[in-house]
N, C-alpha and C. Protein backbone atom coordinates (compact mmCIF):
# COMPACT_ATOMS: atom_id res chain seq x y z
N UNK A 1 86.01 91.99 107.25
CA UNK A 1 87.33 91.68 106.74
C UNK A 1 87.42 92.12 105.30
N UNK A 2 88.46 92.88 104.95
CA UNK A 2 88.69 93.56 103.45
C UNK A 2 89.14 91.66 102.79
N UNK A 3 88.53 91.59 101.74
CA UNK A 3 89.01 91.09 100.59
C UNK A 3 90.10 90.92 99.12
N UNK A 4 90.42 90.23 98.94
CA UNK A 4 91.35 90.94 97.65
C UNK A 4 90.97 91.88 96.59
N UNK A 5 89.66 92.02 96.59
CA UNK A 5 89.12 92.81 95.61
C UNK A 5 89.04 94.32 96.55
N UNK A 6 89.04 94.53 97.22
CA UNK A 6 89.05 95.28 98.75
C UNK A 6 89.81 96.63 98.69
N UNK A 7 89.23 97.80 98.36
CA UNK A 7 90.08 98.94 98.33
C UNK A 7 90.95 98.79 100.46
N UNK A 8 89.62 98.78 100.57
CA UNK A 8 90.06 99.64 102.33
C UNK A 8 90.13 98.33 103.02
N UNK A 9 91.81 97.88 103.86
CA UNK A 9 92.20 96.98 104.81
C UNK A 9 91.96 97.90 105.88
N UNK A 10 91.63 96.58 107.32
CA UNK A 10 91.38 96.79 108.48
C UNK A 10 92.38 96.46 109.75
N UNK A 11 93.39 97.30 110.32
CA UNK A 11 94.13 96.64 111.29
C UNK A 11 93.56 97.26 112.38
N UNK A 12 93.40 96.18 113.09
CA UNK A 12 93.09 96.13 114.68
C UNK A 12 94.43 96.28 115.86
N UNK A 13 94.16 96.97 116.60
CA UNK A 13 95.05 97.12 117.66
C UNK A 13 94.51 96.88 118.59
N UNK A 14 94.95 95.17 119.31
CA UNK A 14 94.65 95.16 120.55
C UNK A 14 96.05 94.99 121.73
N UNK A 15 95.84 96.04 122.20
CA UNK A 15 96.34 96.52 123.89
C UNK A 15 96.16 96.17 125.37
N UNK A 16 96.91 96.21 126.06
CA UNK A 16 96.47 96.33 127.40
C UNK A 16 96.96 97.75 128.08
N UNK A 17 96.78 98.58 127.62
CA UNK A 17 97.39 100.04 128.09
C UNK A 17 96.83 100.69 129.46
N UNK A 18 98.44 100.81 130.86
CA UNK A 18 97.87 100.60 131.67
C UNK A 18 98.76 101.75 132.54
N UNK A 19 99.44 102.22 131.78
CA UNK A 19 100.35 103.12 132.91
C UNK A 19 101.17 103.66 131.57
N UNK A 20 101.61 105.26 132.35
CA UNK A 20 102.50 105.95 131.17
C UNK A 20 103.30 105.45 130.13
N UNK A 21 104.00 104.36 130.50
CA UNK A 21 104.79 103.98 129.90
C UNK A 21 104.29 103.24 128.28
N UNK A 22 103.51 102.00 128.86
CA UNK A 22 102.48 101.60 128.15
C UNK A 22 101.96 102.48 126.83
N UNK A 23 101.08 103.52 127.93
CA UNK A 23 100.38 104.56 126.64
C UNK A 23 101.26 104.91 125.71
N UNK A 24 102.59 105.75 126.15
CA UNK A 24 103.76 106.28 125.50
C UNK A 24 103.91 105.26 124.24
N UNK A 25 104.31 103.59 124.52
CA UNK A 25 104.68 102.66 123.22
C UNK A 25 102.63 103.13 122.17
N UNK A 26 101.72 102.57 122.97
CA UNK A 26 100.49 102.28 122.19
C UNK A 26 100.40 103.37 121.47
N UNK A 27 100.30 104.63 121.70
CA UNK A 27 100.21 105.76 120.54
C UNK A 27 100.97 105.87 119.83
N UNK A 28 102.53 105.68 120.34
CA UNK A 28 103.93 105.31 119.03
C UNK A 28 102.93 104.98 118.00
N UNK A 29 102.75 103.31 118.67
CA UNK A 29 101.88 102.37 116.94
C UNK A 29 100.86 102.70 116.46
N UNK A 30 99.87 103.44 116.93
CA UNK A 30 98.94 103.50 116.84
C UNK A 30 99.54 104.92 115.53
N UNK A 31 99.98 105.85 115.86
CA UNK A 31 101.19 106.99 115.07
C UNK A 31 101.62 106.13 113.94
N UNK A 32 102.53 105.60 114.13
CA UNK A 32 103.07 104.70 112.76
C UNK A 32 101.96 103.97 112.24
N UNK A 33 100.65 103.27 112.93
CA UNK A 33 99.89 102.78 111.63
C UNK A 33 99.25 103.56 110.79
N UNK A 34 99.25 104.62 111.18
CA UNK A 34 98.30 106.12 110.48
C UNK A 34 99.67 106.81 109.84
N UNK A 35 100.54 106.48 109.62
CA UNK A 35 101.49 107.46 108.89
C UNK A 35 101.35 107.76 107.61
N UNK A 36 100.69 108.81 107.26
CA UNK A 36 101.09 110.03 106.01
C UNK A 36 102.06 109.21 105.06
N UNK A 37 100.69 108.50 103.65
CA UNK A 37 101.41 107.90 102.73
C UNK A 37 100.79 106.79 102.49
N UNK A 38 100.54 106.21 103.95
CA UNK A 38 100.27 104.74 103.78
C UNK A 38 98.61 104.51 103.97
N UNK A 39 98.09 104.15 102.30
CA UNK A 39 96.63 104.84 102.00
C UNK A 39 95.74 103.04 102.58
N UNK A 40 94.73 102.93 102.17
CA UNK A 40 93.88 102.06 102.03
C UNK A 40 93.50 101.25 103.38
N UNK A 41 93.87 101.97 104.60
CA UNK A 41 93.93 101.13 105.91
C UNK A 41 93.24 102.03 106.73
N UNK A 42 92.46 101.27 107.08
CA UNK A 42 91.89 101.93 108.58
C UNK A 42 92.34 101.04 109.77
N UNK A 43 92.51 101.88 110.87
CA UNK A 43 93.09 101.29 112.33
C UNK A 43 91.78 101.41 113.32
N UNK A 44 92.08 100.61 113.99
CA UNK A 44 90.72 100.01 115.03
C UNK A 44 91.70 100.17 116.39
N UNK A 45 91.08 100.55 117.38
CA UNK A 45 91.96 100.31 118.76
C UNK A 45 90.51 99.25 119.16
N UNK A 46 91.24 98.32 120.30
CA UNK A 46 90.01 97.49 121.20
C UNK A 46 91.02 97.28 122.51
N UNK A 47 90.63 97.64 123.31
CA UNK A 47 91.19 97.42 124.86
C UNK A 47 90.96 95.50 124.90
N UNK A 48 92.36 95.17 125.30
CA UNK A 48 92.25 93.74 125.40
C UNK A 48 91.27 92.97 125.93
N UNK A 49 90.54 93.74 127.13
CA UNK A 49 88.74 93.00 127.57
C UNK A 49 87.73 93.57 127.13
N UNK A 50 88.35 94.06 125.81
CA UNK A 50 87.06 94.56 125.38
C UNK A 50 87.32 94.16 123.58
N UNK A 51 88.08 93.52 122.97
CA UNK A 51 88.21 93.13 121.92
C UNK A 51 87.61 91.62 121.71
N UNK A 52 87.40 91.82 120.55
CA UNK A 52 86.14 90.11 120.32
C UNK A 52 86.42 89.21 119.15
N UNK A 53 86.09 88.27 119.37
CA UNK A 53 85.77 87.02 117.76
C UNK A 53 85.98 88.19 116.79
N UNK A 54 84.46 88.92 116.68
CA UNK A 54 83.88 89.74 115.27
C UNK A 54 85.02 90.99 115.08
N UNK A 55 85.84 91.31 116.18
CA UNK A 55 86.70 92.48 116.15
C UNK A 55 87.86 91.69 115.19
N UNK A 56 88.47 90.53 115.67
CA UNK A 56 89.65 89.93 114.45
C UNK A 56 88.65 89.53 113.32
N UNK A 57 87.52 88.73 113.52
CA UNK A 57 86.75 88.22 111.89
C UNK A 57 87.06 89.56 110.93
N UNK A 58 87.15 90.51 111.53
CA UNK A 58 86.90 91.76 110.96
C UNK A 58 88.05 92.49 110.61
N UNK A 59 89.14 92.28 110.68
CA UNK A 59 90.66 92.87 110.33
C UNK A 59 91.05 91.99 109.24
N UNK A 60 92.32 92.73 108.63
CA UNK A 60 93.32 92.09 108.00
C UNK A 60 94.75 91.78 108.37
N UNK A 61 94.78 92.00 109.80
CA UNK A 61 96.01 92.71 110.89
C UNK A 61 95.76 92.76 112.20
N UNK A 62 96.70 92.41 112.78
CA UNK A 62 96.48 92.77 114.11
C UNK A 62 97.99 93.35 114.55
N UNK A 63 97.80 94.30 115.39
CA UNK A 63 99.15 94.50 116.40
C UNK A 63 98.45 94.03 117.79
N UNK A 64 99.32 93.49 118.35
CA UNK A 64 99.36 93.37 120.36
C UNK A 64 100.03 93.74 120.95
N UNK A 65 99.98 94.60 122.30
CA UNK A 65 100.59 95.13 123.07
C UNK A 65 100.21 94.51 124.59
N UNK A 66 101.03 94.45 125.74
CA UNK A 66 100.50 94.26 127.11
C UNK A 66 102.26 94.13 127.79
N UNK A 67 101.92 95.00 128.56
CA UNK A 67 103.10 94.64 129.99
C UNK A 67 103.12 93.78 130.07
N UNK A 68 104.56 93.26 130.60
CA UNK A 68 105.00 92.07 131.37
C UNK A 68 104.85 91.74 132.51
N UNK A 69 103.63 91.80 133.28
CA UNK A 69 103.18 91.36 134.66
C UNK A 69 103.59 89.66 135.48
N UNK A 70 104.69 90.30 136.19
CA UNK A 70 104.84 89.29 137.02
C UNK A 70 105.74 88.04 135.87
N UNK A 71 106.51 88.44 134.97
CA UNK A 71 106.94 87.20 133.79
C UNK A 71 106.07 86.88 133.13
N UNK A 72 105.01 87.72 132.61
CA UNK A 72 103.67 86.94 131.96
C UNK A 72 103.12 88.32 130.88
N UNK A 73 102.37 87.78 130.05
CA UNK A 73 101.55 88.94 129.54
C UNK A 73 100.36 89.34 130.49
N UNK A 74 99.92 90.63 130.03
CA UNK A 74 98.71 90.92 130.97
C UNK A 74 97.50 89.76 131.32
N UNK A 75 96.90 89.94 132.27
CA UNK A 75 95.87 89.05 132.23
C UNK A 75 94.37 89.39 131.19
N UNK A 76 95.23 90.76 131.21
CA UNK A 76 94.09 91.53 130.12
C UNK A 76 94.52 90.62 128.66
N UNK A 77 95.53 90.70 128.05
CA UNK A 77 95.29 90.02 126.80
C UNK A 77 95.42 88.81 126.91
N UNK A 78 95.54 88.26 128.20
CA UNK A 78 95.17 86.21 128.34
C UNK A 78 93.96 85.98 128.04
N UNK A 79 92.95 87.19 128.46
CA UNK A 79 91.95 87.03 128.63
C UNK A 79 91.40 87.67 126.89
N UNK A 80 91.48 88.21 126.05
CA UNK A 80 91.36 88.16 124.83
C UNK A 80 91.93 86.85 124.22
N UNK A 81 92.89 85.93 124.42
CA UNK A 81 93.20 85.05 123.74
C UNK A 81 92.29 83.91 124.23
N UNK A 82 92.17 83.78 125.59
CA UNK A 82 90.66 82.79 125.92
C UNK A 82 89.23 82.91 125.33
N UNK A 83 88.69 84.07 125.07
CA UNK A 83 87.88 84.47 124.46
C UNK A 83 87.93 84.13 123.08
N UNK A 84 88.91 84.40 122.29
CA UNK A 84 89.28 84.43 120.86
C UNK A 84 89.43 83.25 120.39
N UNK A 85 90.15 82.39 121.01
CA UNK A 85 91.01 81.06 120.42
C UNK A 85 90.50 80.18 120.28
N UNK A 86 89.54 79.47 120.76
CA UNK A 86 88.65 78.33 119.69
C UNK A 86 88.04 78.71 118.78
N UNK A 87 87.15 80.12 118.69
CA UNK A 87 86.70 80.49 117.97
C UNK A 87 87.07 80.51 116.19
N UNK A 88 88.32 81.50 116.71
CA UNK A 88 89.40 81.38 115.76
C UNK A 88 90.20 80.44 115.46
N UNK A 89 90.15 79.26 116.12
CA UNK A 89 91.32 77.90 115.47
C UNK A 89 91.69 77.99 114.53
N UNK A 90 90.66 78.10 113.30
CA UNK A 90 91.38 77.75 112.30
C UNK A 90 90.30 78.79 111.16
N UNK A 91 89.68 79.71 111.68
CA UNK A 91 88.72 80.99 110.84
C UNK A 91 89.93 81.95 110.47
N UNK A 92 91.41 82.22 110.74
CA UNK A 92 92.35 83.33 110.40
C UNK A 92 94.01 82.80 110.05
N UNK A 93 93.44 81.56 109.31
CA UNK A 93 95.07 81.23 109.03
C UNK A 93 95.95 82.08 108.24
N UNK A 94 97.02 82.35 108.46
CA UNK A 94 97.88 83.41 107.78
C UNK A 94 97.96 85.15 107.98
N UNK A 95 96.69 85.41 108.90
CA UNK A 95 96.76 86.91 109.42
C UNK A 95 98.17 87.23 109.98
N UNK A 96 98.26 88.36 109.37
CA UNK A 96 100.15 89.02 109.71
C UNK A 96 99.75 90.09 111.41
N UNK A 97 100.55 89.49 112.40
CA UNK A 97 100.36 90.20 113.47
C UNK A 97 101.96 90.63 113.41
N UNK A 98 101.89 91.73 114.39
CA UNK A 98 103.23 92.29 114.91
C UNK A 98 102.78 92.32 116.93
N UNK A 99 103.53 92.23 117.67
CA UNK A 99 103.75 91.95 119.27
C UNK A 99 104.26 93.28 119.80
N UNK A 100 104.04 94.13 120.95
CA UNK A 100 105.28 94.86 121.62
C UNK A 100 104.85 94.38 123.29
N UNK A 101 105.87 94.74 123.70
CA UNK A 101 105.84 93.66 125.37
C UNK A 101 106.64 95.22 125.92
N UNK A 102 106.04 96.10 126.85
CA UNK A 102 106.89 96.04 127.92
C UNK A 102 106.95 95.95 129.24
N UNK A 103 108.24 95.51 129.79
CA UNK A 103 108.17 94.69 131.64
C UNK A 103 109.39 95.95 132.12
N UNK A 104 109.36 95.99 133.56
CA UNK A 104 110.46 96.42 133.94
C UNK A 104 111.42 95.96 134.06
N UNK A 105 111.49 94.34 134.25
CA UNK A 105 112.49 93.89 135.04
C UNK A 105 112.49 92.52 133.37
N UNK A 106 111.87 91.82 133.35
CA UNK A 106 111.98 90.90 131.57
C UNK A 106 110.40 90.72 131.11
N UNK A 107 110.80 90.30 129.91
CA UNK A 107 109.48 90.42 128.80
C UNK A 107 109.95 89.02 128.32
N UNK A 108 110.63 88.59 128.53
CA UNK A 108 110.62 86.80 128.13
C UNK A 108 109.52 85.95 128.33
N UNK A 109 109.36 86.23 129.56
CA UNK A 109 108.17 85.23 129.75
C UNK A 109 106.87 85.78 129.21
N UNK A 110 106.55 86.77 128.86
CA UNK A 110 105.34 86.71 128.08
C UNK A 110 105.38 86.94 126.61
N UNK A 111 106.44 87.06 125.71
CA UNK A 111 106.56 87.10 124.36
C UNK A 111 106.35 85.47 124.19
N UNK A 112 107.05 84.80 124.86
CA UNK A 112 107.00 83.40 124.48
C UNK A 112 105.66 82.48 124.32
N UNK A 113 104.90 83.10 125.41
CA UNK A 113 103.08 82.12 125.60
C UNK A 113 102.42 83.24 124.23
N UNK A 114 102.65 84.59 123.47
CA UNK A 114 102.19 84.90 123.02
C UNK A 114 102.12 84.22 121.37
N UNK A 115 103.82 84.11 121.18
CA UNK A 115 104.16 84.33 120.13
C UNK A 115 103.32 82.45 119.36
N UNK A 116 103.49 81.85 120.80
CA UNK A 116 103.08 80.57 120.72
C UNK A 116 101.68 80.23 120.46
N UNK A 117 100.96 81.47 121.04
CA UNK A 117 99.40 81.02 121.05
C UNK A 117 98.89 81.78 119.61
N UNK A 118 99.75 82.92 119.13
CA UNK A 118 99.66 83.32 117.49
C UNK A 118 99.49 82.37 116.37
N UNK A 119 101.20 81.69 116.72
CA UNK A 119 101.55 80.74 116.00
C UNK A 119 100.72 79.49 115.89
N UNK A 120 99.78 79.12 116.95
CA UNK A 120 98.60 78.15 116.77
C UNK A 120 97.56 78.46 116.52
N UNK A 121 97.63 79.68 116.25
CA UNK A 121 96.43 80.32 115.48
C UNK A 121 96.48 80.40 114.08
N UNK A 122 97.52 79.91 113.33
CA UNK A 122 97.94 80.05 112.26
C UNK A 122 98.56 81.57 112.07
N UNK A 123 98.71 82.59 112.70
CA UNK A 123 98.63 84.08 112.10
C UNK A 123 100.32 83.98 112.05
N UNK A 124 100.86 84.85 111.22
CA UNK A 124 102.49 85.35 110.54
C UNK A 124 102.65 86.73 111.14
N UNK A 125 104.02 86.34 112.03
CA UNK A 125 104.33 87.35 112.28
C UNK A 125 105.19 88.40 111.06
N UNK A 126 104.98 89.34 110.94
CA UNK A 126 105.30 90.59 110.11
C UNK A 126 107.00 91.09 110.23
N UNK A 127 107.08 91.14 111.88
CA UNK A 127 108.03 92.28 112.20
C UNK A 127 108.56 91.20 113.20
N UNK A 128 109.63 91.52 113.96
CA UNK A 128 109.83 90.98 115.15
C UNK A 128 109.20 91.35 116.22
N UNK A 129 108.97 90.36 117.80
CA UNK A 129 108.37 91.17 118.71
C UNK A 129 109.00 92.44 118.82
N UNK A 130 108.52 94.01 119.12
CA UNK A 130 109.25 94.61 120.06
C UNK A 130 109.27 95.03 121.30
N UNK A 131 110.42 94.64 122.26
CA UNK A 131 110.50 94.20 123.57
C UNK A 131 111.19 95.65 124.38
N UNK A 132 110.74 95.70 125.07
CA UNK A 132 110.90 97.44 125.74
C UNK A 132 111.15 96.94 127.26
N UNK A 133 112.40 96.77 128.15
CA UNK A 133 112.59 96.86 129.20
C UNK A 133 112.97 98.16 129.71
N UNK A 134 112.41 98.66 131.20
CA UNK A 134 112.61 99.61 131.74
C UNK A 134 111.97 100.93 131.38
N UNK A 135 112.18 101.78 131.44
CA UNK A 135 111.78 103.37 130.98
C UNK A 135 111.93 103.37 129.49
N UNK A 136 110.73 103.25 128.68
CA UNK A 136 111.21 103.34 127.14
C UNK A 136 112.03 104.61 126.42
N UNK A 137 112.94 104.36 126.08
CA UNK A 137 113.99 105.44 125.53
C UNK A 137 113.01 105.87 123.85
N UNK A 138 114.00 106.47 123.30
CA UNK A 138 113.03 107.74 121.93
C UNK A 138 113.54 106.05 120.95
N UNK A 139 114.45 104.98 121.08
CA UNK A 139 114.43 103.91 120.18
C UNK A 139 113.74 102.80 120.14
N UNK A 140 112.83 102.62 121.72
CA UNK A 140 111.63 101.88 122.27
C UNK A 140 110.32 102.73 121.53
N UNK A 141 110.61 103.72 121.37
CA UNK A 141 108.99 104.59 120.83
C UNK A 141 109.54 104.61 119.10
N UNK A 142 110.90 104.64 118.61
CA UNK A 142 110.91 104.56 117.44
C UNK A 142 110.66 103.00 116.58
N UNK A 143 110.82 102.41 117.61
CA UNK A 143 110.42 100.64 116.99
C UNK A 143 109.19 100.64 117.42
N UNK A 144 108.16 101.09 117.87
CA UNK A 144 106.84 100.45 118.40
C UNK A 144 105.77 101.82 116.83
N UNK A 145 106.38 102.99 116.75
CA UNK A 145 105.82 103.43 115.37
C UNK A 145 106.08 102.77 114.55
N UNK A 146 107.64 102.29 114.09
CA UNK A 146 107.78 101.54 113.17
C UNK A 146 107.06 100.11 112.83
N UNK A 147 107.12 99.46 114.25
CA UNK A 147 105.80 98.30 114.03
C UNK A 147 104.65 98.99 113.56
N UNK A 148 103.94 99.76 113.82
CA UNK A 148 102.60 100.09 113.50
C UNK A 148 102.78 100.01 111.82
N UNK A 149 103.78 100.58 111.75
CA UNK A 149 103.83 101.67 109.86
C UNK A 149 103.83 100.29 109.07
N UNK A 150 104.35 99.45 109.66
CA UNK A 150 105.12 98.16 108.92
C UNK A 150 103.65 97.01 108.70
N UNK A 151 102.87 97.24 109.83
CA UNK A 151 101.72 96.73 109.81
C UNK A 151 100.83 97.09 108.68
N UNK A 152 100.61 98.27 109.03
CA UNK A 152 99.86 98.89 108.08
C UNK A 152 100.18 99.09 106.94
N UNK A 153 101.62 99.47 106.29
CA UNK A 153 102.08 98.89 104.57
C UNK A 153 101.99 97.98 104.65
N UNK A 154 102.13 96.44 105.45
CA UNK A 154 102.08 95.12 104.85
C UNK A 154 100.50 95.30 104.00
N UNK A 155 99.81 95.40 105.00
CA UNK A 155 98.18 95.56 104.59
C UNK A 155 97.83 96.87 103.43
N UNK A 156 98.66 97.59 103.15
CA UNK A 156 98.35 98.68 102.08
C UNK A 156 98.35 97.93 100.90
N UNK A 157 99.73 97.47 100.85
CA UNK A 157 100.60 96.18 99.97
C UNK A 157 99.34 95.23 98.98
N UNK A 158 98.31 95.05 100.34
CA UNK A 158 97.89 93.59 99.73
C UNK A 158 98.36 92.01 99.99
């Protein structure tokens, strides 16, 4: 984890990237957190069953991504937040996350168990979720770079 004395911040991107659509938003952010300008940050990808305790001990940031399966987030990032969440109770109060959700049919039901299990993690959301129903259009891929960029200046910032 970068420090205040800390030239180089760490944002983590954890995903559940699982079909075109998916990939299409995750490289958006993954694009906007690397955007030309915005110095002092390095970006981490971790596949949601494959991200850990030491992977957040180790950021200053997080973005999350996962389809809306069935009204729910993936089981892939349920299963990072089971893993993560006692651990972390109370080791990351105030980490700035940003969310993107997309479902075909609604993303309600899983922004809500997310935004909730953040929020008892102590972490601040940054940006608003962004919520992508159906076939993501060029303003679903222009908000999911813009989350990234926004991530990554918060953390340039300090």
């Amino acid at each position: 984890m970068g420090d205040a004395g800390s030239a180089q911040r760490t944002l983590l991107v954890v995903a559940h990237v699982v079909s075109p659509d998916t990939a299409e938003l995750h490289d958006a952010v993954l694009a906007g957190a690397r955007t030309e300008g915005i110095t002092g940050v390095t970006v981490h990808y971790r596949p949601a069953l494959a991200a850990t305790v030491v992977d957040v001990l180790g950021c200053d940031g997080v973005v999350l991504g996962t389809p809306a399966n069935i009204g729910y987030m993936s089981g892939a990032l349920k299963h990072f937040f089971d893993q993560v969440y006692y651990p972390l109770l109370e080791a990351r109060p105030g980490l700035p996350y940003g969310l993107w959700v997309h479902g075909n049919n609604d993303v309600d039901g899983a922004v809500r168990p997310i935004v909730a299990i953040a929020g008892a993690l102590g972490w601040q959301p940054v940006a608003r979720p962004v919520t992508i129903v159906g076939k993501p259009a060029a303003a679903d891929t222009y908000a999911c770079t813009e989350l990234g960029a926004v991530l990554a200046a918060t953390l340039s910032a300090g």
